[in-house]
C-alpha atoms as a PDB file:
ATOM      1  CA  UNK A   1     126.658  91.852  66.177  1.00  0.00           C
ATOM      2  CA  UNK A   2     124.831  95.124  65.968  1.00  0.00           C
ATOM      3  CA  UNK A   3     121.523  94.931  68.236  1.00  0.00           C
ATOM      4  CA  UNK A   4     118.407  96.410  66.396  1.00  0.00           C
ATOM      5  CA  UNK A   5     116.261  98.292  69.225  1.00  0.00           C
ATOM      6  CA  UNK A   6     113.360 100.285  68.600  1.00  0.00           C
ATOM      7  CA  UNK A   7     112.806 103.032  70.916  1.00  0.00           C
ATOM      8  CA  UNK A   8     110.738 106.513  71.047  1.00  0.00           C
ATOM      9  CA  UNK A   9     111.106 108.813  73.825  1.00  0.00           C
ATOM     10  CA  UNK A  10     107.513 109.189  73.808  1.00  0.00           C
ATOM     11  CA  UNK A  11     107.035 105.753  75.070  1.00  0.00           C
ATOM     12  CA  UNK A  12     107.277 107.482  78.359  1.00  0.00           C
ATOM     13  CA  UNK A  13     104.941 110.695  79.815  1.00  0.00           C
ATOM     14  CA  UNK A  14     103.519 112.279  82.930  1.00  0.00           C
ATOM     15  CA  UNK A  15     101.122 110.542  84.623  1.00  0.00           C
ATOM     16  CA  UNK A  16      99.473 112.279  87.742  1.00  0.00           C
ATOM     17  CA  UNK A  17     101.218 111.620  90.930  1.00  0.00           C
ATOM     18  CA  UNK A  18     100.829 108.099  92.341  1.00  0.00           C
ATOM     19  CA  UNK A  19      99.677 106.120  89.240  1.00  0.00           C
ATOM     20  CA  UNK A  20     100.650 102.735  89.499  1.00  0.00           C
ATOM     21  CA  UNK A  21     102.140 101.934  86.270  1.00  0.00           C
ATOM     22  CA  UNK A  22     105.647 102.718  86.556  1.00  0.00           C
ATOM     23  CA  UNK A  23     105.645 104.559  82.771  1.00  0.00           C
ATOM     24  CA  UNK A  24     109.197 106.173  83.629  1.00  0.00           C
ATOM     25  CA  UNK A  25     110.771 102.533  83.411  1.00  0.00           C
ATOM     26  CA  UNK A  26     110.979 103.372  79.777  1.00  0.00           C
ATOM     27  CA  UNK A  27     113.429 106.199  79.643  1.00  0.00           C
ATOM     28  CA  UNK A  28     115.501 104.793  82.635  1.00  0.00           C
ATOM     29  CA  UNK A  29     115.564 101.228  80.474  1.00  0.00           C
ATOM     30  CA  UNK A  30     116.818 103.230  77.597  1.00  0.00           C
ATOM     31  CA  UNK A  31     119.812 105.401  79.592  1.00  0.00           C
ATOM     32  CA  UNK A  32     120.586 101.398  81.320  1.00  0.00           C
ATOM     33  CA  UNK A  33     121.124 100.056  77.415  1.00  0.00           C
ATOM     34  CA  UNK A  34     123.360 103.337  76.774  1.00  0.00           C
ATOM     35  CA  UNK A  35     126.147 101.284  78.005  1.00  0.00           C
ATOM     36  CA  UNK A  36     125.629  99.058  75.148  1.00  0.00           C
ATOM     37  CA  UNK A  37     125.402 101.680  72.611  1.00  0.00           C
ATOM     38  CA  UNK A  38     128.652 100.767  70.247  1.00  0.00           C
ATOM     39  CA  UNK A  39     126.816  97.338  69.925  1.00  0.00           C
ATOM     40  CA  UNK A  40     122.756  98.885  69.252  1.00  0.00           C
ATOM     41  CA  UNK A  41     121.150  99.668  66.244  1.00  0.00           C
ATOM     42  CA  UNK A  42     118.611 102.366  67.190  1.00  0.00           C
ATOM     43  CA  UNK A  43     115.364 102.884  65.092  1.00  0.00           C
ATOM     44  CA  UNK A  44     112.111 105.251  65.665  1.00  0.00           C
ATOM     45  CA  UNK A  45     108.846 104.647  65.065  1.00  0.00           C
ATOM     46  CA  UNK A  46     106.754 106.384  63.424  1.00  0.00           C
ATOM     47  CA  UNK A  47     102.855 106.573  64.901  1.00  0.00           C
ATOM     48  CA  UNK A  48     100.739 104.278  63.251  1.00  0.00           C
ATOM     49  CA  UNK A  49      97.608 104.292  61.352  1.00  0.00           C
ATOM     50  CA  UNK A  50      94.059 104.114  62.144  1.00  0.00           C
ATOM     51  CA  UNK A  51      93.802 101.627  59.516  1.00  0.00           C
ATOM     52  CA  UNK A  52      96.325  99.009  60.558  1.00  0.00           C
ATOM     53  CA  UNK A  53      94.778  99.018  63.924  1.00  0.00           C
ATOM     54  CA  UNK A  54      91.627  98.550  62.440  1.00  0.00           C
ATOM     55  CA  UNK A  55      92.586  95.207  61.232  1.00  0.00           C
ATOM     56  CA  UNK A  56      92.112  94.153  64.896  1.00  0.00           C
ATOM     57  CA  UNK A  57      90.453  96.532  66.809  1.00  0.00           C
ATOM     58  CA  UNK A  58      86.706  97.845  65.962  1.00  0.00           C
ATOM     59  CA  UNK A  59      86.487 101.242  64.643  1.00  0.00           C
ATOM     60  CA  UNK A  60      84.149 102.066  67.482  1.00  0.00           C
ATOM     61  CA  UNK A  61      86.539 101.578  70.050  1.00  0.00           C
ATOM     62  CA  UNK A  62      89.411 102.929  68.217  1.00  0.00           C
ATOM     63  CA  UNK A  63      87.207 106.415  67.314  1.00  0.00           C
ATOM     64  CA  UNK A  64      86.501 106.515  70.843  1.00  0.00           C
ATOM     65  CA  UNK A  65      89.827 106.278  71.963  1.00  0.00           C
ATOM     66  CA  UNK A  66      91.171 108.492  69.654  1.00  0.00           C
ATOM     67  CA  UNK A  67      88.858 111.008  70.023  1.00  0.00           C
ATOM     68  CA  UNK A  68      88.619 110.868  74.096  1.00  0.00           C
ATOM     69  CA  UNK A  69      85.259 109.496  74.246  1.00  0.00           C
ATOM     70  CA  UNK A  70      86.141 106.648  76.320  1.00  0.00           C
ATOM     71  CA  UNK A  71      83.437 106.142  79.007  1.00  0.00           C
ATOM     72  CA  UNK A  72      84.920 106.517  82.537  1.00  0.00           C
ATOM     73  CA  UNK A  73      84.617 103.082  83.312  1.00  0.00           C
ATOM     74  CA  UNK A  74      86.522 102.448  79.909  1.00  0.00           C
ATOM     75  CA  UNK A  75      89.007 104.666  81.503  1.00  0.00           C
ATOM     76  CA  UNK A  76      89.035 102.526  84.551  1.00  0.00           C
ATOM     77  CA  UNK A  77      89.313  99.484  82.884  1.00  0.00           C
ATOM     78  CA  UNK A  78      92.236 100.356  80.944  1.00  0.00           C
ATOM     79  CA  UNK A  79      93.807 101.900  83.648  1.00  0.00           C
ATOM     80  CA  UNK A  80      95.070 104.669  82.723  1.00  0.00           C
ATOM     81  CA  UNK A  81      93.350 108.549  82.420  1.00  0.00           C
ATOM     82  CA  UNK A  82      92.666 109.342  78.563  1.00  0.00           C
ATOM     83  CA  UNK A  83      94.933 112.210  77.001  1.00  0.00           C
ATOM     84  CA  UNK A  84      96.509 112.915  73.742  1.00  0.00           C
ATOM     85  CA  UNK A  85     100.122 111.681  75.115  1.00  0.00           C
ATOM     86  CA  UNK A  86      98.560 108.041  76.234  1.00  0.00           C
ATOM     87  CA  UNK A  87      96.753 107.986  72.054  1.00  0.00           C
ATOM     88  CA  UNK A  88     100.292 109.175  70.623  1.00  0.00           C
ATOM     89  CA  UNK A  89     102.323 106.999  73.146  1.00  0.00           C
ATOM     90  CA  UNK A  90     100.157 103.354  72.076  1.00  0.00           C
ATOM     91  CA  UNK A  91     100.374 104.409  68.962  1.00  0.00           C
ATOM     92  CA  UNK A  92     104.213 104.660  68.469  1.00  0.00           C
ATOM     93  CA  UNK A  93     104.963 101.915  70.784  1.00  0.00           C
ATOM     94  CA  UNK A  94     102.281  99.215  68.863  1.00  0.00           C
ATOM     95  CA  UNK A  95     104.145 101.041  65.510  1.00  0.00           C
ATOM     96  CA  UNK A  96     107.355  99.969  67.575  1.00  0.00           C
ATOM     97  CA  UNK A  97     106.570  96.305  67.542  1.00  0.00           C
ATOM     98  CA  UNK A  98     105.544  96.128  63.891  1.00  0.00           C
ATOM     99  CA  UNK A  99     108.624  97.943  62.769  1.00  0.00           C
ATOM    100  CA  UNK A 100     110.803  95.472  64.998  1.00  0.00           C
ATOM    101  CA  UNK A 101     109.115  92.525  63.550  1.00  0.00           C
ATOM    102  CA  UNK A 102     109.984  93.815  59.439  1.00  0.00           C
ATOM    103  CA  UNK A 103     113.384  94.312  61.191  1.00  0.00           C
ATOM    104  CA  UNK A 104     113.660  90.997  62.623  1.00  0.00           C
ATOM    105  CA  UNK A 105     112.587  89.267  59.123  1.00  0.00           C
ATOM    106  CA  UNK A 106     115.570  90.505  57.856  1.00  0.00           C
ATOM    107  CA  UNK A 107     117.920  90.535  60.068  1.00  0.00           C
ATOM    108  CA  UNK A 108     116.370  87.503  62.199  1.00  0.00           C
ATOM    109  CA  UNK A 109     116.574  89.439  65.800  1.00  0.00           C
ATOM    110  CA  UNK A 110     114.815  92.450  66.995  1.00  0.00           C
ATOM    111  CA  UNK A 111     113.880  94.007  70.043  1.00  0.00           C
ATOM    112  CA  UNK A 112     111.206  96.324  71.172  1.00  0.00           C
ATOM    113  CA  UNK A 113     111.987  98.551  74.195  1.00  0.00           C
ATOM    114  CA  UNK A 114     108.269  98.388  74.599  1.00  0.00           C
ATOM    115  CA  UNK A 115     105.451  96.703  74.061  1.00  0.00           C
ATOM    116  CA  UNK A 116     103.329  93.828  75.361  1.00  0.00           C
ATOM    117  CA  UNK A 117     100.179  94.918  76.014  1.00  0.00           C
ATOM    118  CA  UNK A 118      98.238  91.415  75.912  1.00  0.00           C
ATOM    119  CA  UNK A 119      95.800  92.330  77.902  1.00  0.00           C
ATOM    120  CA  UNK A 120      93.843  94.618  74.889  1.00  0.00           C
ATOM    121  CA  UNK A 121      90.838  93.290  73.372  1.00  0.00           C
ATOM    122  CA  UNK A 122      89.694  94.053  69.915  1.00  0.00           C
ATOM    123  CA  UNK A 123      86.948  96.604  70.990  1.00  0.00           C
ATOM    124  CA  UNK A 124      88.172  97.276  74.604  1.00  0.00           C
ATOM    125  CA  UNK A 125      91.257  98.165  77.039  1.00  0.00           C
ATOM    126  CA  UNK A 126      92.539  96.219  79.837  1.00  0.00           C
ATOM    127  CA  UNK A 127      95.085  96.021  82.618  1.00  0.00           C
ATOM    128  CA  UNK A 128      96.895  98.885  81.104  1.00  0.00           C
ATOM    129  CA  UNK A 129      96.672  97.398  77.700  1.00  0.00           C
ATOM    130  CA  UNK A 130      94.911 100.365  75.301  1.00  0.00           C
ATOM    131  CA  UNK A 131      96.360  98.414  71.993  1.00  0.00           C
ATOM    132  CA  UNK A 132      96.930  94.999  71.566  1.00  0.00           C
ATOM    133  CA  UNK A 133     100.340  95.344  69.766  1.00  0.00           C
ATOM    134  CA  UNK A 134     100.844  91.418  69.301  1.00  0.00           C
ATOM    135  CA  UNK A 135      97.794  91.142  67.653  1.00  0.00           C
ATOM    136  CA  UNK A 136      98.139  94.122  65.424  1.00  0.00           C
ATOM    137  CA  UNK A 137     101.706  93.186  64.321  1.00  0.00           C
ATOM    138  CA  UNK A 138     100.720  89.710  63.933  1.00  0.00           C
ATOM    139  CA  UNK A 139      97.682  90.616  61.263  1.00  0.00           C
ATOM    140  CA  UNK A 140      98.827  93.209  59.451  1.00  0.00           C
ATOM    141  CA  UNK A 141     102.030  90.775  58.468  1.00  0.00           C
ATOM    142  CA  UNK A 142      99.553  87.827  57.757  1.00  0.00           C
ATOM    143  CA  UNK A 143      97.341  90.487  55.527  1.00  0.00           C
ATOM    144  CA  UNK A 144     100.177  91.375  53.878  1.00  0.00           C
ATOM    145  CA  UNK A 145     101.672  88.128  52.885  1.00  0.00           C
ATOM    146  CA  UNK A 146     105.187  88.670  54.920  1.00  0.00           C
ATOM    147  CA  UNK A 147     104.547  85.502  56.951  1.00  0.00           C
ATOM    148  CA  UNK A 148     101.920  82.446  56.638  1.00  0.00           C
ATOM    149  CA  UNK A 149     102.357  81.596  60.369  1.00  0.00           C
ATOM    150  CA  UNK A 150     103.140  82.971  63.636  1.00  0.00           C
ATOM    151  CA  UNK A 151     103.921  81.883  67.459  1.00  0.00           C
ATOM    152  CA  UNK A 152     103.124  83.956  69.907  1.00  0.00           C
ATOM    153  CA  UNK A 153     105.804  83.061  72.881  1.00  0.00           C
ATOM    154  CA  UNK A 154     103.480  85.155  76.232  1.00  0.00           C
ATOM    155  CA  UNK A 155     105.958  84.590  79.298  1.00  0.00           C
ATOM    156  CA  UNK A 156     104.567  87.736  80.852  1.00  0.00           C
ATOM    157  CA  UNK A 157     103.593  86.811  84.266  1.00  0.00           C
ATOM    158  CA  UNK A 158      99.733  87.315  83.715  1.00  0.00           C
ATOM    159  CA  UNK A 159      97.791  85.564  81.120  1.00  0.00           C
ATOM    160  CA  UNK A 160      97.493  87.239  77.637  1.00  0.00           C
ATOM    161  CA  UNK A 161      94.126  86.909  76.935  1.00  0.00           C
ATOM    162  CA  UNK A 162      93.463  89.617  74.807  1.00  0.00           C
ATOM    163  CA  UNK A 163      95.636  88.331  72.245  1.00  0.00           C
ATOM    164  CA  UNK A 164      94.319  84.497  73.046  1.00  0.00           C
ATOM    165  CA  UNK A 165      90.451  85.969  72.348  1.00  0.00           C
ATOM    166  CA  UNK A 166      91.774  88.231  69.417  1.00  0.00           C
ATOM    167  CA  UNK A 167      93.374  84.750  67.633  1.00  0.00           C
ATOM    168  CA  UNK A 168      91.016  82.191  68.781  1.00  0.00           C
ATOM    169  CA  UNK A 169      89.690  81.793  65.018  1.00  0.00           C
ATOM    170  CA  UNK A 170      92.786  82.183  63.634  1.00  0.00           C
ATOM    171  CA  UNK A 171      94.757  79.191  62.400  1.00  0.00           C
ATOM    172  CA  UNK A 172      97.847  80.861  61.637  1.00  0.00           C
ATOM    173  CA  UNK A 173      98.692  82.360  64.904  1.00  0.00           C
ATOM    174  CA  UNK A 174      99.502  79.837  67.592  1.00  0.00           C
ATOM    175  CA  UNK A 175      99.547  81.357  70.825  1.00  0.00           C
ATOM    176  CA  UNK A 176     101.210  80.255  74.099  1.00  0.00           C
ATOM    177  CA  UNK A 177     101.004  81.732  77.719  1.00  0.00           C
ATOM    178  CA  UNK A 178     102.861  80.829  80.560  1.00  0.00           C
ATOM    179  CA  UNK A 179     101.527  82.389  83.543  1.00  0.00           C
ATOM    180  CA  UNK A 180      99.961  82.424  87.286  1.00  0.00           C
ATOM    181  CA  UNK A 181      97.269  80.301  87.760  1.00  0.00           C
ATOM    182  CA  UNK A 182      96.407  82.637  90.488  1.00  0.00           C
ATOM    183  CA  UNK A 183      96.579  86.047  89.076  1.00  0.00           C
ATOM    184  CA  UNK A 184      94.908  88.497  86.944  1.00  0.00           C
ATOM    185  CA  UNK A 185      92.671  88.455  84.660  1.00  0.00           C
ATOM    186  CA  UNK A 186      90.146  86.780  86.799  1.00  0.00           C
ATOM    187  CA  UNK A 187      88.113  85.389  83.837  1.00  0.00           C
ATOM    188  CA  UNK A 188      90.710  83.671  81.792  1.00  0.00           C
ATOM    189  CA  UNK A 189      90.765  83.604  78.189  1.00  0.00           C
ATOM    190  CA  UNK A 190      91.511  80.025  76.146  1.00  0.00           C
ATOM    191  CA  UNK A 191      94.884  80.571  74.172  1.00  0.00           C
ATOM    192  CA  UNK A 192      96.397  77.434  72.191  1.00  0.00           C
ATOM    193  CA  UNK A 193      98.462  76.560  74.815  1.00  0.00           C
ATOM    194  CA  UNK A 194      98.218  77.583  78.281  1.00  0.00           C
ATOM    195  CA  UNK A 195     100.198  76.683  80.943  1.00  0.00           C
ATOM    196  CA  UNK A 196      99.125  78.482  84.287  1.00  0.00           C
ATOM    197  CA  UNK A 197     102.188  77.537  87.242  1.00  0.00           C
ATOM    198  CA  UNK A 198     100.659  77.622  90.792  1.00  0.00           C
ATOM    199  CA  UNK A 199     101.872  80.923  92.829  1.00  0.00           C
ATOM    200  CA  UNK A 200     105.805  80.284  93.993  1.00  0.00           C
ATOM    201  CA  UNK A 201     107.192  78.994  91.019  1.00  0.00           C
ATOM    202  CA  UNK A 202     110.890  79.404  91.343  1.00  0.00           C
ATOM    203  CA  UNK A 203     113.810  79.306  88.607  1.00  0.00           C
ATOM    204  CA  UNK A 204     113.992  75.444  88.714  1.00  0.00           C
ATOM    205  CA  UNK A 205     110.315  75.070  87.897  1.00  0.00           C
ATOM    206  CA  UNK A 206     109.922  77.780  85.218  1.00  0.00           C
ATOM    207  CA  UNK A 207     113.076  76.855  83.249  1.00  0.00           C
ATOM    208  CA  UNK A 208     111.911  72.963  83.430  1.00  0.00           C
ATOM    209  CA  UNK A 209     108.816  74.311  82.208  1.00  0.00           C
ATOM    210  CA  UNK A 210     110.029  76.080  79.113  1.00  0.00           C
ATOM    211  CA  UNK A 211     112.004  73.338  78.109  1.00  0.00           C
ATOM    212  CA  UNK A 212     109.227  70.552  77.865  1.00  0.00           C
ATOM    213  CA  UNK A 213     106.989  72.857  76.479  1.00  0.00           C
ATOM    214  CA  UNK A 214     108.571  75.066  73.877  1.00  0.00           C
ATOM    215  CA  UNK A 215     110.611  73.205  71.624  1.00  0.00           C
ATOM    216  CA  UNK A 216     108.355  70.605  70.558  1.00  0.00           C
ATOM    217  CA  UNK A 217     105.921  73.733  69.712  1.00  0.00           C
ATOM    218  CA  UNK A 218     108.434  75.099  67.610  1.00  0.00           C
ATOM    219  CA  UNK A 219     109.001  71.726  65.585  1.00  0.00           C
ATOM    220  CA  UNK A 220     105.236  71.373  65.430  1.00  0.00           C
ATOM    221  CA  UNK A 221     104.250  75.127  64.160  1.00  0.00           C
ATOM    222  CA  UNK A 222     106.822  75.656  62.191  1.00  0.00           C
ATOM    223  CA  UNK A 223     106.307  79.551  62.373  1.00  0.00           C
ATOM    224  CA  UNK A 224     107.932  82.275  59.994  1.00  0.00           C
ATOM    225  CA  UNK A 225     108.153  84.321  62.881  1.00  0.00           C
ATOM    226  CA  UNK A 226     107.718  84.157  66.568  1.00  0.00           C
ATOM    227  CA  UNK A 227     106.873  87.049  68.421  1.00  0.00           C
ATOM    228  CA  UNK A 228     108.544  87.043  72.377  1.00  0.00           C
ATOM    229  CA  UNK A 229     106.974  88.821  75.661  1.00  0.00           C
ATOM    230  CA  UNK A 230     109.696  88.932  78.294  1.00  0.00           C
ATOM    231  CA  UNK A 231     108.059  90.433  80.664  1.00  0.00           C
ATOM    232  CA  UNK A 232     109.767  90.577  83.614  1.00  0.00           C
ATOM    233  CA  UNK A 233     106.682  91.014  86.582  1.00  0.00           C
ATOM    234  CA  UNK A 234     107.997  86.892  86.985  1.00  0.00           C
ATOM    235  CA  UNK A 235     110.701  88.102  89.305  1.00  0.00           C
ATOM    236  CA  UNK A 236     110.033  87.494  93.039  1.00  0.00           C
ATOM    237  CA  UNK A 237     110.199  90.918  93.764  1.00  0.00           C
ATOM    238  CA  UNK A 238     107.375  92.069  91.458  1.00  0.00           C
ATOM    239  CA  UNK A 239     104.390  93.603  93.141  1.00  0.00           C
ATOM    240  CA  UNK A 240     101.660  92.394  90.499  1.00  0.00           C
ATOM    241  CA  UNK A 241     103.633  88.735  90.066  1.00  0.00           C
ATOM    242  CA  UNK A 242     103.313  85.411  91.957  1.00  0.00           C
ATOM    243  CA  UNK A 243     106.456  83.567  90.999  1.00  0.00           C
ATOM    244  CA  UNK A 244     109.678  83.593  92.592  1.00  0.00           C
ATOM    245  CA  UNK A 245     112.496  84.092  89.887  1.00  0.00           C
ATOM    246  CA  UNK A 246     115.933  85.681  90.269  1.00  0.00           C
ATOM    247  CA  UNK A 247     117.587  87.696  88.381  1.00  0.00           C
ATOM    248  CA  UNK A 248     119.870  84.845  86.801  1.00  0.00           C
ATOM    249  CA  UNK A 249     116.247  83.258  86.420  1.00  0.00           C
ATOM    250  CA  UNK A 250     115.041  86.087  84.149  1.00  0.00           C
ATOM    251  CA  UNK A 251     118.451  86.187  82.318  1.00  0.00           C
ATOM    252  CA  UNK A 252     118.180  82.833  81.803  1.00  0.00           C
ATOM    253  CA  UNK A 253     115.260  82.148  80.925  1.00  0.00           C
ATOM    254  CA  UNK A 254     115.434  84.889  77.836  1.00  0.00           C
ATOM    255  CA  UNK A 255     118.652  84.097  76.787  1.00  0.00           C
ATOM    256  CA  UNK A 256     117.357  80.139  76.929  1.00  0.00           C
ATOM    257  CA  UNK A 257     114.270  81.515  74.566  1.00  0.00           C
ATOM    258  CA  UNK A 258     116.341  83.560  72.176  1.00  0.00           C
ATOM    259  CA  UNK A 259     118.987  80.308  71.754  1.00  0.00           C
ATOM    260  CA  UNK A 260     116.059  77.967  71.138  1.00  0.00           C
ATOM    261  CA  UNK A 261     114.011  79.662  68.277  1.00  0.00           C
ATOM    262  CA  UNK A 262     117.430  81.438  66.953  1.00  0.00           C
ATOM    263  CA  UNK A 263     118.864  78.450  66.442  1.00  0.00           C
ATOM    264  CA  UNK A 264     115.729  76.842  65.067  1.00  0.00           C
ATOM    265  CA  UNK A 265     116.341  79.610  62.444  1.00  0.00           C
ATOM    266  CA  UNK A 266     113.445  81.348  62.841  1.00  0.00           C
ATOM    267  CA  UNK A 267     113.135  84.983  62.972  1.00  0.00           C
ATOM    268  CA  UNK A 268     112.180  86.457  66.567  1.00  0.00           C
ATOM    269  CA  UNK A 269     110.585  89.576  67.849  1.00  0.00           C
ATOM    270  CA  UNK A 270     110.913  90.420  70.937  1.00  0.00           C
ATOM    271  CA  UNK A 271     108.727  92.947  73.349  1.00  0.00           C
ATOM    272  CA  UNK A 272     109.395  93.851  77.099  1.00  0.00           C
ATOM    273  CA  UNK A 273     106.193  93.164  78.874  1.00  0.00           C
ATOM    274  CA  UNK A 274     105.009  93.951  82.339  1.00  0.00           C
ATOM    275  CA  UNK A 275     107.276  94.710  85.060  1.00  0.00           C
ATOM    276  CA  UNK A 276     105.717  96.540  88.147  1.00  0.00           C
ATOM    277  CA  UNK A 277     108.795  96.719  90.979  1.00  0.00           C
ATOM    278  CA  UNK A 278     108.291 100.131  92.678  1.00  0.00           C
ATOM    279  CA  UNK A 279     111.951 100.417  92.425  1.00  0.00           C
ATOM    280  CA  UNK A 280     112.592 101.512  88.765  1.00  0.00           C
ATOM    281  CA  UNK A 281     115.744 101.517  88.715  1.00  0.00           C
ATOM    282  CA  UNK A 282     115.794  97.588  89.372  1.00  0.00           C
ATOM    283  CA  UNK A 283     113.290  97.276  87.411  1.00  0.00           C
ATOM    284  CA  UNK A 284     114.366  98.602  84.161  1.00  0.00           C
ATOM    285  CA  UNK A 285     117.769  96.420  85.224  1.00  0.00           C
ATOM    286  CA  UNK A 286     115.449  93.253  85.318  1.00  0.00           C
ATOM    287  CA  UNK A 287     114.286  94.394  81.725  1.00  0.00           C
ATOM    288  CA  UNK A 288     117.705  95.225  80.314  1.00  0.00           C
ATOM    289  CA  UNK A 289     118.441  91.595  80.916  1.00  0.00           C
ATOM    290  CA  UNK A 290     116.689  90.938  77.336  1.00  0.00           C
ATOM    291  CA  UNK A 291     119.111  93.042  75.435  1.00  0.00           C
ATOM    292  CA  UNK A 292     121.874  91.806  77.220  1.00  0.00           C
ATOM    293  CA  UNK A 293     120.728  88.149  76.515  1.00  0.00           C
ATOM    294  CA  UNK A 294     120.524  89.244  72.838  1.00  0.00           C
ATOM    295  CA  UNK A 295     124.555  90.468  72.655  1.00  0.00           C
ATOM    296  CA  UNK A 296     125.116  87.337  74.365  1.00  0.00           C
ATOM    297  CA  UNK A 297     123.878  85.505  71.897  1.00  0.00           C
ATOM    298  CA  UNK A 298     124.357  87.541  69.267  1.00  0.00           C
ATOM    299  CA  UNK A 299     128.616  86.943  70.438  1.00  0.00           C
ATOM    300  CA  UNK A 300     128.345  83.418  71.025  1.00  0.00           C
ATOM    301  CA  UNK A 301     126.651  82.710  67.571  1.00  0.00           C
END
């Protein structure tokens, strides 16, 4: 099997010295899945356009963003200080998602080495969410006539209600979040299915979880494509999470979600999601446990 996995080394740039977001777990992710290389497909992205993001976002927002006229409590909010690397970056990484989705329709398995940013509202950023690349991947295939329904599979430790407020009028994307009952965003959204674990949960629990819950979604949406956020900020050693998973957890748990809608023959694209360990080395390790779960499969199948 020949992984696809879309990459830009733009996903990653400076921020100023003690920023939070850990924005060099991109390029350390990508030298970790070097060692997989004679087994990856590698595609770029190209940045994309104003008009495709305007199928979700408001052209307010989007002008404003573009053009650095974000307010500085906009700024705030999003989390991150505007410059023309952070437009460029969420544009090539939501352009990421999109292309690993038309990849995935063909070839039924794709993976983003990016991506995930849930917590982006249609005219506003959040929790280090600028674009809401779900949502925009999601639409402009519905638009466009390449799928009639999607399931949005949100394991990412926090809720994704961006995406849940984007969709909550729209039929044909069914979303699911598994998250923290006790953890950010305050204010939760409503998605189609939520299921919010109390603070602890440990491999056991979450796995038990998935199982009762995901499968009989899958039988009952029937999607042409589901669309996966691994994120890994489950792990017990994640500074913004509240479970308590291992590493075998998070291995297990996406190679468990690959297996299930791969072998429900449904086409799967999958994004990387938060992940906030101080320690990137470990943590771009927690997120190469995706694309190992994907040769894995991708060998046993």
């Amino acid at each position: 099997m020949s992984l696809p996995v879309i990459h830009h080394p733009d996903y990653t740039f400076d921020l100023p010295q003690q920023h939070p977001f850990p924005m060099q777990k991109f390029a350390v992710l990508r030298e970790h899945l070097l060692r997989f290389n004679n087994h990856l497909q590698w595609h770029e992205p190209e940045e994309i356009s104003f008009e495709q993001l305007a199928q979700v976002h408001s052209s307010s927002y989007l002008q404003a963003l573009f053009e650095g006229a974000l307010t500085r409590d906009a700024q705030r909010r999003s989390g991150f200080p505007w410059s023309p690397a952070l437009v460029r970056r969420v544009r090539l990484e939501t352009a990421g998602t999109l292309l690993a989705a038309r990849v995935a329709l063909a070839k039924g398995l794709a993976l983003n080495s990016a991506g995930g940013t849930h917590h982006a509202h249609a005219d506003f950023a959040s929790g280090y969410c600028l674009i809401n690349d779900l949502a925009v991947t999601a639409t402009t295939l519905l638009n466009e006539g390449s799928v009639k329904r999607v399931l949005i599979i949100d394991l990412d430790v926090h809720q994704g209600d961006g995406t849940a407020r984007i969709f909550a009028d729209e039929p044909r994307v069914f979303t699911l979040s598994v998250h923290a009952a006790r953890n950010f965003p305050a204010n939760k959204a409503v998605s189609d299915c939520d299921i919010a674990l109390e603070s602890g949960a440990d491999d056991a629990t979450y796995l038990e979880t998935l199982s009762a819950v995901v499968p009989p979604l899958i039988s009952r949406v029937s999607p042409d494509l589901v669309i996966y956020d691994a994120g890994v900020d489950v792990h017990a050693d994640d500074r913004l999470g509240h479970f308590r998973l291992t590493d075998s957890g998070v291995f297990a748990r996406d190679q468990w979600v690959l297996q299930t809608v791969r072998q429900a023959g449904i086409p799967l694209v999958g994004v990387i999601g938060g992940g906030y360990d101080r320690n990137v080395e470990q943590l771009a390790a927690r997120h190469a446990f995706f694309f190992e779960a994907a040769l894995t499969l991708g060998k046993a199948s």
